[in-house]
N, C-alpha and C. Protein backbone atom coordinates (compact mmCIF):
# COMPACT_ATOMS: atom_id res chain seq x y z
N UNK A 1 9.93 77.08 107.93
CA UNK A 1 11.30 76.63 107.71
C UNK A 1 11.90 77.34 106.49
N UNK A 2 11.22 77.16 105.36
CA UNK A 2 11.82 78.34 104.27
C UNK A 2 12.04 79.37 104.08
N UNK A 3 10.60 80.29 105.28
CA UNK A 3 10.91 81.26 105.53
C UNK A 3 12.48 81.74 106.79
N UNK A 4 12.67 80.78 107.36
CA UNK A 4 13.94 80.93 107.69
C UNK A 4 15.11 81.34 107.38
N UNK A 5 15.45 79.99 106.30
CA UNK A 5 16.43 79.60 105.20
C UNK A 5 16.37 81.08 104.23
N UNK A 6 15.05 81.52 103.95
CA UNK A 6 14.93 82.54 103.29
C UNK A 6 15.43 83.96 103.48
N UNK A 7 15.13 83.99 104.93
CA UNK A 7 16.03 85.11 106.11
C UNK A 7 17.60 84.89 105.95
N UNK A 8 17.95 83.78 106.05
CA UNK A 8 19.23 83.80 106.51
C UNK A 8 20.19 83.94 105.11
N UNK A 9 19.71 83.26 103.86
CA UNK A 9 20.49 83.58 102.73
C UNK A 9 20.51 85.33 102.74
N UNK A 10 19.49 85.92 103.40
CA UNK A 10 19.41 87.49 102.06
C UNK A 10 20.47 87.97 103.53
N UNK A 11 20.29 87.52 104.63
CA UNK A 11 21.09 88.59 105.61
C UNK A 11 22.60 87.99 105.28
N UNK A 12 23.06 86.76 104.83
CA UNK A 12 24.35 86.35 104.43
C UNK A 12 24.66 86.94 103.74
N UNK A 13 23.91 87.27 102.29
CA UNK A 13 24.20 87.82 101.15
C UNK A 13 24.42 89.45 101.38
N UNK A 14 23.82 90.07 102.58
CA UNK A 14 23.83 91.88 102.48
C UNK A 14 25.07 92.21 103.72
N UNK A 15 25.78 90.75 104.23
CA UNK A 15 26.65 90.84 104.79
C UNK A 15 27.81 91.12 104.43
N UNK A 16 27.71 90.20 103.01
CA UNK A 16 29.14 89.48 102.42
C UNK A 16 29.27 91.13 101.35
N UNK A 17 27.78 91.65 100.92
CA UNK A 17 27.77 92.77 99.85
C UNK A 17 28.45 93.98 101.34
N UNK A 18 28.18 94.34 102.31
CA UNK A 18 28.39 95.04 102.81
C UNK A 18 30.37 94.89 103.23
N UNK A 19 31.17 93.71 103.29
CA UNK A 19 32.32 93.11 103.14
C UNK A 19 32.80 93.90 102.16
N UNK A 20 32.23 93.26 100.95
CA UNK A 20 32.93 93.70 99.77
C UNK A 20 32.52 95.60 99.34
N UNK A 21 31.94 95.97 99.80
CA UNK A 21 32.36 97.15 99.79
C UNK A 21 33.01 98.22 100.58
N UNK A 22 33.32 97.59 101.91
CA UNK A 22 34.40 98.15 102.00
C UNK A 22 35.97 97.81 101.88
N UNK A 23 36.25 96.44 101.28
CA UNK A 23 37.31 95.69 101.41
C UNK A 23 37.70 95.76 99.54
N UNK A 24 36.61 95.94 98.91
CA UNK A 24 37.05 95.66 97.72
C UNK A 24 38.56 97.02 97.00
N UNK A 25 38.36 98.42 97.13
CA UNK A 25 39.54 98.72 96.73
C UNK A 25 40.60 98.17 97.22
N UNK A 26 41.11 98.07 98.49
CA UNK A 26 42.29 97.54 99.25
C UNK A 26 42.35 96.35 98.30
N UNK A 27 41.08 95.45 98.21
CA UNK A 27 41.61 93.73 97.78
C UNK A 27 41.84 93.51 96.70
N UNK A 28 41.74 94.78 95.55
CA UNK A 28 41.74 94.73 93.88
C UNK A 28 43.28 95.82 93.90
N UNK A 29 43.30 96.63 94.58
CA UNK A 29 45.00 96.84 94.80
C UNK A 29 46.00 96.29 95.14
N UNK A 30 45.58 94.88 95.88
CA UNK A 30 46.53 93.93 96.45
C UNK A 30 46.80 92.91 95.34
N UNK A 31 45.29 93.13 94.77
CA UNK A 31 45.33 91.92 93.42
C UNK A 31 46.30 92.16 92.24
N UNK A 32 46.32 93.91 92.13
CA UNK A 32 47.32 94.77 91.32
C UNK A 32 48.69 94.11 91.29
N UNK A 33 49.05 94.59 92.44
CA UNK A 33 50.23 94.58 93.35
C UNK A 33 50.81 92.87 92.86
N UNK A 34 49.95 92.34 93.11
CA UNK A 34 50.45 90.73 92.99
C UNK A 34 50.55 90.36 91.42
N UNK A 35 49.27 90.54 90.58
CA UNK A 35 49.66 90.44 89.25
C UNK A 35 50.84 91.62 88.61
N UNK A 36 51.35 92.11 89.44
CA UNK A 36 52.06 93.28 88.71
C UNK A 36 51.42 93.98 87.36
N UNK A 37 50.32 94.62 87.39
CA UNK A 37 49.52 94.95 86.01
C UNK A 37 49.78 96.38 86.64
N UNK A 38 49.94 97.17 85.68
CA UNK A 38 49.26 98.89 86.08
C UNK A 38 47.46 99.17 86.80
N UNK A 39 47.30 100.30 87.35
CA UNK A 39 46.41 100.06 88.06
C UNK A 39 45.13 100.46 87.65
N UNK A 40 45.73 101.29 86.27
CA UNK A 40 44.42 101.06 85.37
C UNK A 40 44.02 100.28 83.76
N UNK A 41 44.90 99.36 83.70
CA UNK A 41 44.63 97.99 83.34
C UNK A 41 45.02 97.01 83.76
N UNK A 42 43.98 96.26 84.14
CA UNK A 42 44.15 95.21 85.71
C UNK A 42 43.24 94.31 85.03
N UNK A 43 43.29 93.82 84.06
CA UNK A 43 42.21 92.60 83.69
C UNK A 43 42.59 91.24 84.86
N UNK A 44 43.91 91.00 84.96
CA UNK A 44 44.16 89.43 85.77
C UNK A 44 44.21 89.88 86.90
N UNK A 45 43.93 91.06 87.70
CA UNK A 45 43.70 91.34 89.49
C UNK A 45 42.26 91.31 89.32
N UNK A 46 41.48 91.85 88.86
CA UNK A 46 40.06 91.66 88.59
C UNK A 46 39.58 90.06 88.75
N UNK A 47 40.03 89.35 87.76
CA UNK A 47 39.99 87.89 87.82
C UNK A 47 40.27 87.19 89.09
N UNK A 48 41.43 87.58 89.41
CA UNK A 48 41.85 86.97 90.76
C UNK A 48 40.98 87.86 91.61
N UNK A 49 40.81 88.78 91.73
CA UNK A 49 39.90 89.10 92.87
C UNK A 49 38.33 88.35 92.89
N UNK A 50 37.72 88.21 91.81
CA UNK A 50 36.83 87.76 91.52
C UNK A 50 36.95 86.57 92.50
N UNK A 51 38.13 85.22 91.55
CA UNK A 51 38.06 84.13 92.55
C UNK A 51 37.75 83.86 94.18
N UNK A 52 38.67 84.91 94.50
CA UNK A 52 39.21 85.27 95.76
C UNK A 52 37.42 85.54 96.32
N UNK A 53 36.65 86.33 96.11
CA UNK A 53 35.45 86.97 96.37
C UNK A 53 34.81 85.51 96.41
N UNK A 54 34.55 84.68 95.01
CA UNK A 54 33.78 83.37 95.22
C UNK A 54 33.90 82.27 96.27
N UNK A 55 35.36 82.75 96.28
CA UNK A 55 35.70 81.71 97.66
C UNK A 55 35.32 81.88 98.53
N UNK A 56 35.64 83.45 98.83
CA UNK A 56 35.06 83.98 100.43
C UNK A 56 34.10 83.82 100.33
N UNK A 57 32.65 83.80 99.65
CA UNK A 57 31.56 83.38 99.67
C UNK A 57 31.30 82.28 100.26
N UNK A 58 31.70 81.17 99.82
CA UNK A 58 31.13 80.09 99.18
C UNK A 58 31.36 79.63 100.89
N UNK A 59 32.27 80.34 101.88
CA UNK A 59 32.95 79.90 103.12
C UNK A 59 32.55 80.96 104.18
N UNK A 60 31.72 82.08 103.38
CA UNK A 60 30.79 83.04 104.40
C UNK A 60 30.34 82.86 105.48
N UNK A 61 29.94 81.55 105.58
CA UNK A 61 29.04 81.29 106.56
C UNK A 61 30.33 81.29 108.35
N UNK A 62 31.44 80.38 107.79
CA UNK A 62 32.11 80.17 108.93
C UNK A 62 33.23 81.61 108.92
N UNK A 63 33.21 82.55 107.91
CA UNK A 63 34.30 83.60 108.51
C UNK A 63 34.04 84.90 108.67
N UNK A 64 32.46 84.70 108.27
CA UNK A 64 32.05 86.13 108.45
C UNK A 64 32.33 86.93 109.70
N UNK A 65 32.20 86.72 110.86
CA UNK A 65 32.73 87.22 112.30
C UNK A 65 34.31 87.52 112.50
N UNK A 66 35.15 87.30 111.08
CA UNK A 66 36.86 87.60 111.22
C UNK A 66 36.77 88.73 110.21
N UNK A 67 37.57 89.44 110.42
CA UNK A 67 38.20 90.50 109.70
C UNK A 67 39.57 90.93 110.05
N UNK A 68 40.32 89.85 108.83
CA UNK A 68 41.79 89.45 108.64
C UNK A 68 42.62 91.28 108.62
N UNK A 69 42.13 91.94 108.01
CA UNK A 69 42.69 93.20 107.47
C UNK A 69 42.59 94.37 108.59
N UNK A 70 42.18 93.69 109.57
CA UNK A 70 41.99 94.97 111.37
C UNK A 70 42.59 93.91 112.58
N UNK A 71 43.94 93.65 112.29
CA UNK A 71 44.61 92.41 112.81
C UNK A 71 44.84 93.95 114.12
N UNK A 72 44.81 93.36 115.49
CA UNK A 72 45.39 94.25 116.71
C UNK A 72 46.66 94.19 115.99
N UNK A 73 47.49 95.81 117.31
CA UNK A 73 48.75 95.73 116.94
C UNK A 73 49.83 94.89 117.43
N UNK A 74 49.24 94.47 118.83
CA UNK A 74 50.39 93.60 119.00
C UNK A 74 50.75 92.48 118.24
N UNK A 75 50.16 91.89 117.13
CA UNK A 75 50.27 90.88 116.32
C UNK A 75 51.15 91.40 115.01
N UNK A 76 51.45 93.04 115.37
CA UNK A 76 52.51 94.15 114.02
C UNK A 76 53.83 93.00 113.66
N UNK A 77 54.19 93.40 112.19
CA UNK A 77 55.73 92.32 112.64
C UNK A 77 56.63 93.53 112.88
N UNK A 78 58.12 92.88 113.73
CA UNK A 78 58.81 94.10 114.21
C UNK A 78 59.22 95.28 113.22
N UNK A 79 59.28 96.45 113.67
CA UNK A 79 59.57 97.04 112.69
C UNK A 79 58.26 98.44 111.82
N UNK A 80 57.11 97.50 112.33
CA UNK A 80 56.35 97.95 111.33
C UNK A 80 55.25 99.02 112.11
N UNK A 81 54.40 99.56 111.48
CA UNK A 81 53.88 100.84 112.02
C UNK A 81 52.85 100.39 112.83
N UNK A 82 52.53 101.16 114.03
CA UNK A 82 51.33 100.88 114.91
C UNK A 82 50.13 101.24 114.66
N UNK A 83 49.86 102.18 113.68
CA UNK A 83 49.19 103.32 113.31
C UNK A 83 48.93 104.05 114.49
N UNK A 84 49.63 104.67 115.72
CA UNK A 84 49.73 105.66 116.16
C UNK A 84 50.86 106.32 115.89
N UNK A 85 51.57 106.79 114.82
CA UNK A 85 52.57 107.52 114.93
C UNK A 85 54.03 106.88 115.06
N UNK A 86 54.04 105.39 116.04
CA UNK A 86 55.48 105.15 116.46
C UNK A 86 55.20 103.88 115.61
N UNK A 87 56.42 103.00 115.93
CA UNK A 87 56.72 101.86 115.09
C UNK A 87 57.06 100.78 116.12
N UNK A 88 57.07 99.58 115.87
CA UNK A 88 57.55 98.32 117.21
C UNK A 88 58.94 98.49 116.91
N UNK A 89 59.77 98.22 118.16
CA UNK A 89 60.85 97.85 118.22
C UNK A 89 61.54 96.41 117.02
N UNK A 90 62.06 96.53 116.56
CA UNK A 90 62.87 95.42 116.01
C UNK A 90 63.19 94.34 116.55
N UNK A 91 63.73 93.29 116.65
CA UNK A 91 64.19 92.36 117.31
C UNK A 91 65.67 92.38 116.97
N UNK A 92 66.76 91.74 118.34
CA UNK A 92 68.20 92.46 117.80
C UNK A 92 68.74 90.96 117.48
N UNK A 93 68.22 90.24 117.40
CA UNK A 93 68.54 88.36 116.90
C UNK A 93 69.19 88.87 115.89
N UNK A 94 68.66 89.87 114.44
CA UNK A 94 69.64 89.76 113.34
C UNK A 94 71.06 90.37 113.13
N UNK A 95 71.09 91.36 114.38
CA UNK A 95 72.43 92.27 114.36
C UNK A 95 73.04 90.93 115.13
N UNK A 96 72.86 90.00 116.62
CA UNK A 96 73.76 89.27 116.86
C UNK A 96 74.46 88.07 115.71
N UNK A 97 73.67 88.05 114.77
CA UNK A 97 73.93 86.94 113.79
C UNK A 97 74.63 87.53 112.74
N UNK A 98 74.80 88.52 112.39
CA UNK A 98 75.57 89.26 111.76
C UNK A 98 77.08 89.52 112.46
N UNK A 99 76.95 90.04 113.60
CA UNK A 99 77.98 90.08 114.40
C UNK A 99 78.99 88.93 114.82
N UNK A 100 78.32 87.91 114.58
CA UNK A 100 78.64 86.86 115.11
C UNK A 100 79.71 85.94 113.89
N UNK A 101 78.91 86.42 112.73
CA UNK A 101 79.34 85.87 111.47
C UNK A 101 80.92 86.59 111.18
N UNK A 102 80.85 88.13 111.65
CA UNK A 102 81.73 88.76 111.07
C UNK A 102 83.02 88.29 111.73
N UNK A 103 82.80 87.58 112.83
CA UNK A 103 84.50 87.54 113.30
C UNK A 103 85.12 86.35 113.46
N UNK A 104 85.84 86.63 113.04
CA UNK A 104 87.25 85.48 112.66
C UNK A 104 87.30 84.43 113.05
């Protein structure tokens, strides 16, 4: 039984290490981005990433099988890139509401 428990912490743990290395620049640039710090002094994105990392840990067990940051494209919001080259169509709801506003 320990030897189990023993299996399953180190393969959790070389999961979550294998996560964070490829997610960690993107998630300490986002951390940038949000603390507004320059990107080479970032003491409070560091921090917050840190948190951010303990959490995802601590909840490893139930999200390890998601990976929020390789969302398909049909889930793009309008507008935004497919990563093939083209972009989604827009939705035209905001030109009728504009249009709609403008007249008399």
């Amino acid at each position: 039984m320990r030897d189990r428990q023993a299996s399953r912490a180190a393969r959790r743990a070389r999961e979550f290490e294998a996560f964070v290395a490829g997610a960690a620049g993107r998630l300490l640039h986002t951390a940038t981005l949000l603390t507004a710090e320059a990107p080479d002094a970032n003491p409070r994105a560091r921090r917050l990433l840190t948190l951010a990392l303990a959490h995802t840990y601590a909840g490893w067990d139930r999200l390890h099988g998601e990976d929020p940051t390789s969302a398909p494209a049909s889930t793009s919001p309008p507008g935004s890139s497919t990563g093939r080259g083209t972009t989604t169509a827009p939705s035209a709801a905001p030109g009728r509401i504009r249009a709609a506003r403008s007249r008399p």
